[in-house]
Protein backbone atom coordinates (compact mmCIF):
# COMPACT_ATOMS: atom_id res chain seq x y z
CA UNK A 1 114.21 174.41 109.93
CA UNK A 2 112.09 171.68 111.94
CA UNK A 3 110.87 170.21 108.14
CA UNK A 4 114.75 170.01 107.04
CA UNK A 5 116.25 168.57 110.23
CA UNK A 6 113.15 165.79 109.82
CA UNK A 7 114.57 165.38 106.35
CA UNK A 8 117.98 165.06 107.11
CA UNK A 9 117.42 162.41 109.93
CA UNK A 10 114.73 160.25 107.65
CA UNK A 11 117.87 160.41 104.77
CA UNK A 12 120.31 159.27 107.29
CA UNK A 13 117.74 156.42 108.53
CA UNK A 14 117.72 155.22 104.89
CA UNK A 15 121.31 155.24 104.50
CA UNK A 16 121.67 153.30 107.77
CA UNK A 17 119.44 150.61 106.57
CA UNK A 18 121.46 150.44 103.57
CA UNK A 19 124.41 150.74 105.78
CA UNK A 20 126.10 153.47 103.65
CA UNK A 21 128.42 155.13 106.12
CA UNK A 22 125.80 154.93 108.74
CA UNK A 23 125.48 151.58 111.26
CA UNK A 24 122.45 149.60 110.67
CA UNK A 25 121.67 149.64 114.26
CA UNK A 26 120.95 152.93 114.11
CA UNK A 27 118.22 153.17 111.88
CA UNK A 28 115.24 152.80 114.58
CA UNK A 29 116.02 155.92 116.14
CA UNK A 30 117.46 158.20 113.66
CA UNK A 31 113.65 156.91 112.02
CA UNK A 32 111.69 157.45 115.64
CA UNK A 33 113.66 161.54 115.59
CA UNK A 34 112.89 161.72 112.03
CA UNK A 35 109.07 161.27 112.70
CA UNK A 36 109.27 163.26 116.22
CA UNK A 37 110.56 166.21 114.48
CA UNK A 38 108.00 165.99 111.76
CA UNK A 39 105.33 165.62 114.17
CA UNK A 40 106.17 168.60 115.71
CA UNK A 41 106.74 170.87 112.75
CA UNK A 42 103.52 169.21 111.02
CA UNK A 43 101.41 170.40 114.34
CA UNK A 44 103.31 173.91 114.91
CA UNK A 45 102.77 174.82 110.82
CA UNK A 46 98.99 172.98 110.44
CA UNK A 47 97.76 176.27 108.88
CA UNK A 48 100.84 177.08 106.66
CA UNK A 49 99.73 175.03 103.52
CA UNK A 50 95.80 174.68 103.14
CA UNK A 51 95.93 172.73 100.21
CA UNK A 52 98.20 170.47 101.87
CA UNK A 53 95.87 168.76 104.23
CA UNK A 54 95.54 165.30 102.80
CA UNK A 55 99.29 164.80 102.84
CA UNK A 56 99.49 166.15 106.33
CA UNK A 57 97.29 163.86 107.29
CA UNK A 58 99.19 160.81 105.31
CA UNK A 59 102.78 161.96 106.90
CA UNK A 60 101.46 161.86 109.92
CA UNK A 61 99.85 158.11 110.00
CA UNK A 62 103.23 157.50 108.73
CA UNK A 63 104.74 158.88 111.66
CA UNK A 64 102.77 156.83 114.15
CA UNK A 65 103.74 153.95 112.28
CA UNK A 66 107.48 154.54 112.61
CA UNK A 67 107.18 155.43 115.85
CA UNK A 68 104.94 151.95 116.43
CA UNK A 69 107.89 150.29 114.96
CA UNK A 70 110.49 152.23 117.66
CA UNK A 71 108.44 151.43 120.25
CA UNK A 72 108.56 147.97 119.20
CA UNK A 73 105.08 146.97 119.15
CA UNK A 74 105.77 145.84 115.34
CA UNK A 75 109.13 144.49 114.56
CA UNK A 76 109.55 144.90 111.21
CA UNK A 77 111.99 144.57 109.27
CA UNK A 78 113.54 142.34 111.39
CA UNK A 79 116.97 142.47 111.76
CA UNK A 80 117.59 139.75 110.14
CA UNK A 81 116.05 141.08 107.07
CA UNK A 82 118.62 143.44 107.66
CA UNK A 83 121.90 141.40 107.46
């Protein structure tokens, strides 16, 4: 459940940023709940998929980048690069 709700939220930041249905300003944190929730699930189910490892490892330094960009210590894209 945790893996689809992270799924969900990461398609809705997407769509915000597009602004499909969704306002742009909302993309930061439907992004920073999308990588929470995967962050969680990632470190409750590290045993589920062996194999999986490498790409464990990969979503998660992609999570600590989104969340580096919620927290605003990198500000990108801008919003301007939004409009």
């Amino acid at each position: 459940m945790l893996f689809a709700v992270s799924t969900i939220v990461f398609v809705l930041a997407g769509l915000a940023v597009l602004e499909w249905g969704i306002p742009v300003e909302w993309w930061k944190p439907l992004a920073a709940g999308g990588a929470i929730s995967s962050t969680v699930a990632i470190a409750l189910f590290w045993n589920a998929f062996p194999a999986l490892v490498p790409n464990k490892v990969g979503a998660l330094a992609v999570n600590v980048i989104v969340l580096g960009n919620w927290i605003n210590a990198w500000d990108w894209p801008t919003d301007g690069m939004l409009d």
